[in-house]
C-alpha atoms as a PDB file:
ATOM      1  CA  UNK A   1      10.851  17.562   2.354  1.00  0.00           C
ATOM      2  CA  UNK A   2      11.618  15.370   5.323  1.00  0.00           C
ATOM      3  CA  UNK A   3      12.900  12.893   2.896  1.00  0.00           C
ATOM      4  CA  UNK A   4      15.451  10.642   5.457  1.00  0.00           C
ATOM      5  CA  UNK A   5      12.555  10.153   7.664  1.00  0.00           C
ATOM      6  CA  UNK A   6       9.937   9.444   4.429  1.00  0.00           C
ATOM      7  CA  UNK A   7      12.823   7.195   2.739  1.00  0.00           C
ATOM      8  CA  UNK A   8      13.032   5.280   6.684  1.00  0.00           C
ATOM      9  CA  UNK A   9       9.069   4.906   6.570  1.00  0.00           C
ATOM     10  CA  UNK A  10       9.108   3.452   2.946  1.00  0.00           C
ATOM     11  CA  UNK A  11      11.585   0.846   4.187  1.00  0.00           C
ATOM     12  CA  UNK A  12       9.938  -0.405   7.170  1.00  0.00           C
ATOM     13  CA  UNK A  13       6.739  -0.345   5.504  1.00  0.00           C
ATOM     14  CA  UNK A  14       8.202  -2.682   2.934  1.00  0.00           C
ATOM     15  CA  UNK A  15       9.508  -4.566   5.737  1.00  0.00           C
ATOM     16  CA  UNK A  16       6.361  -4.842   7.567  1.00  0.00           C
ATOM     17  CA  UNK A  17       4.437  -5.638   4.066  1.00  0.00           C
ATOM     18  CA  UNK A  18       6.924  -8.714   3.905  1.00  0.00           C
ATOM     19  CA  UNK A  19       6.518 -10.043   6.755  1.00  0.00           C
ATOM     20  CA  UNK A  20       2.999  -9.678   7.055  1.00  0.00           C
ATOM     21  CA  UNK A  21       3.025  -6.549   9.812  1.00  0.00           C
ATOM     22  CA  UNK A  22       1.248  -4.452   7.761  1.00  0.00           C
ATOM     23  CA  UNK A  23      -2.223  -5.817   7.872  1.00  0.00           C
ATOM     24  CA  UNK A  24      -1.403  -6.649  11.837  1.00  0.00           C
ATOM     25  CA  UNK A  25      -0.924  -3.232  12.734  1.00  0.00           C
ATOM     26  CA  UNK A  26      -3.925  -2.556  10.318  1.00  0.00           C
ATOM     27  CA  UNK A  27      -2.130   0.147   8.506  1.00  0.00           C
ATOM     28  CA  UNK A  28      -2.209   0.656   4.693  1.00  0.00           C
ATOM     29  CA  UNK A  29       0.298   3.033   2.312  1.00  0.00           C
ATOM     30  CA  UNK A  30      -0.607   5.853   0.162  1.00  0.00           C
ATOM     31  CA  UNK A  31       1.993   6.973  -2.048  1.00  0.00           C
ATOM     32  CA  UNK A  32       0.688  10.516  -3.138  1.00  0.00           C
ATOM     33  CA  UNK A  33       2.437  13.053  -5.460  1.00  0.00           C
ATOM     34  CA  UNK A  34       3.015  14.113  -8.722  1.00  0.00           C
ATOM     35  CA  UNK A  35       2.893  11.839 -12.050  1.00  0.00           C
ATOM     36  CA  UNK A  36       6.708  11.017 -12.724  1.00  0.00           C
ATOM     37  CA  UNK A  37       7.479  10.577  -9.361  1.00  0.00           C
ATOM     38  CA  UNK A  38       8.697   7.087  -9.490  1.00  0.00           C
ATOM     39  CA  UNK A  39       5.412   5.941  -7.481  1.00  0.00           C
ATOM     40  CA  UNK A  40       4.335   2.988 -10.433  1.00  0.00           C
ATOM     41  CA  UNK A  41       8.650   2.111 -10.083  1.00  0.00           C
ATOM     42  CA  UNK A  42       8.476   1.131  -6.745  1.00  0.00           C
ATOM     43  CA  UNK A  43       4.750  -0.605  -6.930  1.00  0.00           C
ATOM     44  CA  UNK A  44       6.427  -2.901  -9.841  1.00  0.00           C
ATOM     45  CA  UNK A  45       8.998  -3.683  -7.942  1.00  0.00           C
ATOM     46  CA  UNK A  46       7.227  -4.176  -4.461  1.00  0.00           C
ATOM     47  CA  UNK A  47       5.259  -6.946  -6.697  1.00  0.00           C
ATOM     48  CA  UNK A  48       8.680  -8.422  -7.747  1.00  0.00           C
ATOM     49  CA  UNK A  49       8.964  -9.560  -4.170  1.00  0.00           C
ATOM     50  CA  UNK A  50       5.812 -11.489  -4.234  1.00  0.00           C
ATOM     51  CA  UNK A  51       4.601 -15.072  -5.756  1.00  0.00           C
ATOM     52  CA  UNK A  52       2.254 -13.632  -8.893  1.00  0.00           C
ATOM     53  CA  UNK A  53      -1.055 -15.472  -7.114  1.00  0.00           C
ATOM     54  CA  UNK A  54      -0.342 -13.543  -3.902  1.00  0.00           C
ATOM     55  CA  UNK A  55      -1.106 -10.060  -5.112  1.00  0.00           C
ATOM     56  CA  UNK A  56      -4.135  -7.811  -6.295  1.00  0.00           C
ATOM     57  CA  UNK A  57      -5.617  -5.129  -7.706  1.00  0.00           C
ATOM     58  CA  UNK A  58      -8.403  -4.071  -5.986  1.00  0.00           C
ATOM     59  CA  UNK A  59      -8.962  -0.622  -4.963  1.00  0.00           C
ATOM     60  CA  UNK A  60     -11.058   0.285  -1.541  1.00  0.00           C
ATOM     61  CA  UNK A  61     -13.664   1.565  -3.863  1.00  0.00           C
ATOM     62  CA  UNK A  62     -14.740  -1.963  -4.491  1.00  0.00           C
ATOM     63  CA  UNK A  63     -14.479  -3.237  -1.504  1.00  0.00           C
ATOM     64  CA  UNK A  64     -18.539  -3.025  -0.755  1.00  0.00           C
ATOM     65  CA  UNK A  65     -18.409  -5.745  -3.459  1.00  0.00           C
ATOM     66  CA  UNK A  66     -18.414  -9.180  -2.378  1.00  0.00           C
ATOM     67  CA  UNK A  67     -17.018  -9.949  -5.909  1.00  0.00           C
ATOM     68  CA  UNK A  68     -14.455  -7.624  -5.435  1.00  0.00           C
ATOM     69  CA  UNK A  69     -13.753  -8.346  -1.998  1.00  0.00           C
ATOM     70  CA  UNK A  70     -13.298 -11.989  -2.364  1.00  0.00           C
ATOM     71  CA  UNK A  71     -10.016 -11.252  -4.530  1.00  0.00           C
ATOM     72  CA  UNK A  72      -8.270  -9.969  -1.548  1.00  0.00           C
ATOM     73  CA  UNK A  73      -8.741 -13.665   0.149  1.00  0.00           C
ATOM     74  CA  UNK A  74      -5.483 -15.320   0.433  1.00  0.00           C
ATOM     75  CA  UNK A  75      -3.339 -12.591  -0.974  1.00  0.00           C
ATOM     76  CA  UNK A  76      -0.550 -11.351   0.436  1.00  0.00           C
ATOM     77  CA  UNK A  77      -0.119  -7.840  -1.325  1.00  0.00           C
ATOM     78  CA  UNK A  78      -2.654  -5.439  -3.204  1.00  0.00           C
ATOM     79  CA  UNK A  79      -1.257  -2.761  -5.217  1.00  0.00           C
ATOM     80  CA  UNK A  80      -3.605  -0.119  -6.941  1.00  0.00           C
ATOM     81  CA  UNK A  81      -1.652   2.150  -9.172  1.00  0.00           C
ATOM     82  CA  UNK A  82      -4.352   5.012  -8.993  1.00  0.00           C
ATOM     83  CA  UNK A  83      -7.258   5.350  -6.350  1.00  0.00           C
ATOM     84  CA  UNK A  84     -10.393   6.540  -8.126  1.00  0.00           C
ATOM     85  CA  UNK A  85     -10.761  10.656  -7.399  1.00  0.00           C
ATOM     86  CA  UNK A  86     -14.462  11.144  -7.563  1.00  0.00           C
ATOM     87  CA  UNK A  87     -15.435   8.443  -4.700  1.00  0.00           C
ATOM     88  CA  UNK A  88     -15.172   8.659  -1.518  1.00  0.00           C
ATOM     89  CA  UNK A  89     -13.492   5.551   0.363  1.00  0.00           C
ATOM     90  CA  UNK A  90     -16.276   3.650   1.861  1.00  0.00           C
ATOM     91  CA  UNK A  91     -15.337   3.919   5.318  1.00  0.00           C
ATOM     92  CA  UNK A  92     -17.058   0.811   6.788  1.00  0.00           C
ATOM     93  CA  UNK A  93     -15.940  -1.455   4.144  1.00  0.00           C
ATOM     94  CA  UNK A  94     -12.232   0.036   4.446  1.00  0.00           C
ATOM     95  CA  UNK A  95     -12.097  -0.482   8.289  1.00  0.00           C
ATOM     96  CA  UNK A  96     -13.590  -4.031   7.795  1.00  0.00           C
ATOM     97  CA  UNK A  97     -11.148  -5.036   5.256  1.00  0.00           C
ATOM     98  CA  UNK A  98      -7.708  -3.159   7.248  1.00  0.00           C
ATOM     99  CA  UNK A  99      -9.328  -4.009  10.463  1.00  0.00           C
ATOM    100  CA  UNK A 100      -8.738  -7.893  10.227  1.00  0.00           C
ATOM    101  CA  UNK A 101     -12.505  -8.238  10.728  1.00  0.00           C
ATOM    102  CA  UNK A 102     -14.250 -11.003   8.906  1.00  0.00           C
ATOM    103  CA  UNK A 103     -15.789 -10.194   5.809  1.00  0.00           C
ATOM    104  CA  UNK A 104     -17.461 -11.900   3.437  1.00  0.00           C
ATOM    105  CA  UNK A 105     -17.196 -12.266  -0.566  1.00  0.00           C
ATOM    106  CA  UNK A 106     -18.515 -14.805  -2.919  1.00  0.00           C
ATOM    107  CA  UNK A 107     -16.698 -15.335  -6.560  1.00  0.00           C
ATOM    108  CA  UNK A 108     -19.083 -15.431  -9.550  1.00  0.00           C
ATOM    109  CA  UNK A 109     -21.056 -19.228  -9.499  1.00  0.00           C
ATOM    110  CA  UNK A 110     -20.058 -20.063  -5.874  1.00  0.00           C
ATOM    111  CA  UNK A 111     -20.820 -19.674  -2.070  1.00  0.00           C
ATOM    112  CA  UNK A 112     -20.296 -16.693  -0.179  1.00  0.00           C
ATOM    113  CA  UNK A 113     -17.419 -17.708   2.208  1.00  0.00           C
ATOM    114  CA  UNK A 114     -16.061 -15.685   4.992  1.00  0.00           C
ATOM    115  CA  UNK A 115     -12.312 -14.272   5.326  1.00  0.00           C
ATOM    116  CA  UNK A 116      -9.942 -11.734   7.177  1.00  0.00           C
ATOM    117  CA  UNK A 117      -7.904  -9.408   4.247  1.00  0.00           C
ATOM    118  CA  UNK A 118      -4.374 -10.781   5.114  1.00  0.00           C
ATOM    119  CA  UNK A 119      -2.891  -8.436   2.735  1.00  0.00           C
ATOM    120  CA  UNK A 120      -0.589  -5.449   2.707  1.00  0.00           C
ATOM    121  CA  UNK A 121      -2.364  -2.500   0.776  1.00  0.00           C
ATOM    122  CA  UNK A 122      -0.126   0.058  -1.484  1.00  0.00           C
ATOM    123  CA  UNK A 123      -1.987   2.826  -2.842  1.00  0.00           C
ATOM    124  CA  UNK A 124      -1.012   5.515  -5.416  1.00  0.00           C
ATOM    125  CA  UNK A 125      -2.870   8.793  -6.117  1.00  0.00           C
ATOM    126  CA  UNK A 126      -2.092  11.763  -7.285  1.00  0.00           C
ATOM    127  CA  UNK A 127      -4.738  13.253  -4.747  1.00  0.00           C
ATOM    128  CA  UNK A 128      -5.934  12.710  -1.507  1.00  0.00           C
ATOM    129  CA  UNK A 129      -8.770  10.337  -1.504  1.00  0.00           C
ATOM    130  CA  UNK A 130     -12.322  11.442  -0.762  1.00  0.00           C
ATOM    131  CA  UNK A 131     -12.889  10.417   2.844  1.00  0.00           C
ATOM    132  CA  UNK A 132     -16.086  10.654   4.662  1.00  0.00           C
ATOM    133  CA  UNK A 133     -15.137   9.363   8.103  1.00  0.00           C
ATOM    134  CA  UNK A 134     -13.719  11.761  10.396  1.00  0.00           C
ATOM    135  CA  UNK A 135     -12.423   9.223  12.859  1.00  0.00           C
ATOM    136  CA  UNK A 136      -9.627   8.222  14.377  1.00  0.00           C
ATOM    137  CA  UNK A 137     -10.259   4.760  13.519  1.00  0.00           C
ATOM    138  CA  UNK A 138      -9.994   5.763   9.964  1.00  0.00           C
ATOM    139  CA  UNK A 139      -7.116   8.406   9.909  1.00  0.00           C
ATOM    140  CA  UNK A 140      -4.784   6.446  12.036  1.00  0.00           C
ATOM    141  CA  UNK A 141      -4.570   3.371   9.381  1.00  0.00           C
ATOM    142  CA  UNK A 142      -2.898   5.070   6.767  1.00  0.00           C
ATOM    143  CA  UNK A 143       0.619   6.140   6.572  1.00  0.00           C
ATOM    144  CA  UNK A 144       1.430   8.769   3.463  1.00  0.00           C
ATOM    145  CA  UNK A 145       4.616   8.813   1.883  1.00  0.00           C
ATOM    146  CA  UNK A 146       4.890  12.478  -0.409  1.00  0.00           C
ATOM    147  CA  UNK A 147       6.746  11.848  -3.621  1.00  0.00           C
ATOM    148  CA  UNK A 148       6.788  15.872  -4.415  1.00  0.00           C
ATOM    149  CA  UNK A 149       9.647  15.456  -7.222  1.00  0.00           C
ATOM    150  CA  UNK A 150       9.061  14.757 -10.850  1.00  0.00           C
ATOM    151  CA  UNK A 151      11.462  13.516 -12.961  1.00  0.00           C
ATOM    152  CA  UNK A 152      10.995  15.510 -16.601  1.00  0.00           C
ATOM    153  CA  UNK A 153      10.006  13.835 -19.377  1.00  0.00           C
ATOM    154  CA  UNK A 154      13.528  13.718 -21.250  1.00  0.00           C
ATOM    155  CA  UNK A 155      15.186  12.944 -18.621  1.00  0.00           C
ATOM    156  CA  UNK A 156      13.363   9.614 -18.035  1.00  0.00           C
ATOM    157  CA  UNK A 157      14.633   6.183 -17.713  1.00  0.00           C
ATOM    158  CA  UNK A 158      12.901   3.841 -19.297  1.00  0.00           C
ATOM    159  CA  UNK A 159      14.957   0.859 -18.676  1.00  0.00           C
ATOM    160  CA  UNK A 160      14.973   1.373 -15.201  1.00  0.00           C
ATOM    161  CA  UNK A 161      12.777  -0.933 -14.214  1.00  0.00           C
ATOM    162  CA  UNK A 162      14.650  -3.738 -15.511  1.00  0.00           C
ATOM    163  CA  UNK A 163      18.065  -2.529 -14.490  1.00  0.00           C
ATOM    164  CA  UNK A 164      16.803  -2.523 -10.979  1.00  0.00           C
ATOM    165  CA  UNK A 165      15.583  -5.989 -11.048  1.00  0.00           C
ATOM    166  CA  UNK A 166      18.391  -6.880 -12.556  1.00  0.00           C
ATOM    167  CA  UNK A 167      20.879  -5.910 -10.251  1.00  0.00           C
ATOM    168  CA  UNK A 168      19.412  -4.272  -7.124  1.00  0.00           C
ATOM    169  CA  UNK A 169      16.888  -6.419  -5.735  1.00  0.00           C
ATOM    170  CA  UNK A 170      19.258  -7.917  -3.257  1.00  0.00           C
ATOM    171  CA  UNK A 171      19.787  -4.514  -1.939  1.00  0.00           C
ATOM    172  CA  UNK A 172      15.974  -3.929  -1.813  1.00  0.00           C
ATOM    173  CA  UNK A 173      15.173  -7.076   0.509  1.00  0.00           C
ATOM    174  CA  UNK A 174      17.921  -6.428   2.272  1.00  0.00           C
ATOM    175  CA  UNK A 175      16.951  -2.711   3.253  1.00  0.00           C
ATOM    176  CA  UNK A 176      13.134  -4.655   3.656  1.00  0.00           C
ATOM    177  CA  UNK A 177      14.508  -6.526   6.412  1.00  0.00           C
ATOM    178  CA  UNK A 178      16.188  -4.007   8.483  1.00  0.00           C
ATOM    179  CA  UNK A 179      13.069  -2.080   8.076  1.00  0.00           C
ATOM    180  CA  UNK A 180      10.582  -5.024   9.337  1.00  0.00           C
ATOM    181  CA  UNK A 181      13.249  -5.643  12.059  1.00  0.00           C
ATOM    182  CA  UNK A 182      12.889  -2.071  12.718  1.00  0.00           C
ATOM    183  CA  UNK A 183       9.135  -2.036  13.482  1.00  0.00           C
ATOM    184  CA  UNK A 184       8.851  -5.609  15.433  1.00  0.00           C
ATOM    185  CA  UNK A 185      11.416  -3.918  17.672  1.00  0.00           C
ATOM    186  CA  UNK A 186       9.587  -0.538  18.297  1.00  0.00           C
ATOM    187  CA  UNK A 187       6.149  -1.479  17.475  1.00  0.00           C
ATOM    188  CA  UNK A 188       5.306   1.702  14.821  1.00  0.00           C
ATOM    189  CA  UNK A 189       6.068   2.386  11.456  1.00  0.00           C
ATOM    190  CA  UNK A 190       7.420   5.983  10.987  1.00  0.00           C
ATOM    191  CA  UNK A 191       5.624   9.499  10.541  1.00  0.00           C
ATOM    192  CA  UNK A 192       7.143  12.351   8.796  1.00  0.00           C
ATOM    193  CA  UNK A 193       5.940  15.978   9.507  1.00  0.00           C
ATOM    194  CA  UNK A 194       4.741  15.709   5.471  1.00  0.00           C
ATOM    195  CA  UNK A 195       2.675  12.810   6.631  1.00  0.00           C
ATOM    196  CA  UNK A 196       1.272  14.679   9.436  1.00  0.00           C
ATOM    197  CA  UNK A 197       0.540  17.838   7.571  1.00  0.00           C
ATOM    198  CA  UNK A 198      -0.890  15.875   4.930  1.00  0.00           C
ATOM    199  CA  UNK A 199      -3.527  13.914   7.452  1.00  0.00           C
END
């Protein structure tokens, strides 16, 4: 449903993750849907775009832990693959890190130092995540793309990943760009109606 205007959001939030608009407009992506809905395809290839040191794993979960936290300092992307379903996003810590507020971690043996999350955030879930916070501080961050179609199981591509890199990445940054040019020139990623029914 509403797929041109989902398929325009995914762009320009690509765009804005590579040019570092995401975590200026404080906004984070949750890919929800089904399983074989091509939602791990596009989070390998977002990585592709990135330096290996500039992304993460670390879900908002773990972001009340300053061990945790302090692997989001000087990355660029953080891609979870699957948000935990039982917690609830802690809704402090989540505002602090997408908020460009300081916050502080410490790696194992070393000083706490202080930081603001430069990073783009790409979540994946096949649920919505536990929220507590019924704010619009908290709400308005996110930006939910629906991947509703599964692709059955013997009908699956296996190589696709590769063939993509091999011969479409081009075509991805190029579609990137439009869509960062897109949002520097009307200040707002897209919302589809499945992202508002969905908030």
């Amino acid at each position: 449903a509403d797929d041109a205007v989902q398929t325009a959001a995914f762009w320009q939030c690509l765009g804005a993750t590579l040019s570092g608009l995401m975590p200026r407009r404080q906004l984070v992506v949750l890919m929800l849907g089904r399983e074989r809905s091509g939602k791990s395809l596009l989070q390998r290839l977002i990585e592709r775009l990135f330096p290996r040191d500039a992304v993460c794993a670390v879900p908002p979960g773990r972001w009340s832990s300053e061990y945790h936290v302090a692997t989001l300092a000087l990355k660029r992307l953080n891609v979870v693959g699957e948000l935990h379903d039982e917690s609830a996003v802690p809704a402090a810590d989540f505002k602090n890190v997408t908020g460009l507020n300081l916050v502080t971690g410490r790696h194992p043996t070393h000083r706490p130092f202080s930081f603001r999350c430069l990073a783009a955030h790409w979540f994946a879930s096949t649920v919505l995540p536990i929220a507590m916070d019924r704010t619009e501080g908290f709400y308005r961050r996110w930006v939910v793309l629906h991947f509703a179609n599964t692709v059955p199981a013997d009908q699956a591509a296996p190589a696709l990943f590769d063939k993509i890199v091999a011969t479409e990445m081009p075509g991805l940054l190029g579609q990137a760009v439009l869509g960062a040019e897109r949002v520097a020139r009307t200040g707002r990623i897209q919302r589809s109606a499945q992202h508002d029914r969905l908030m």
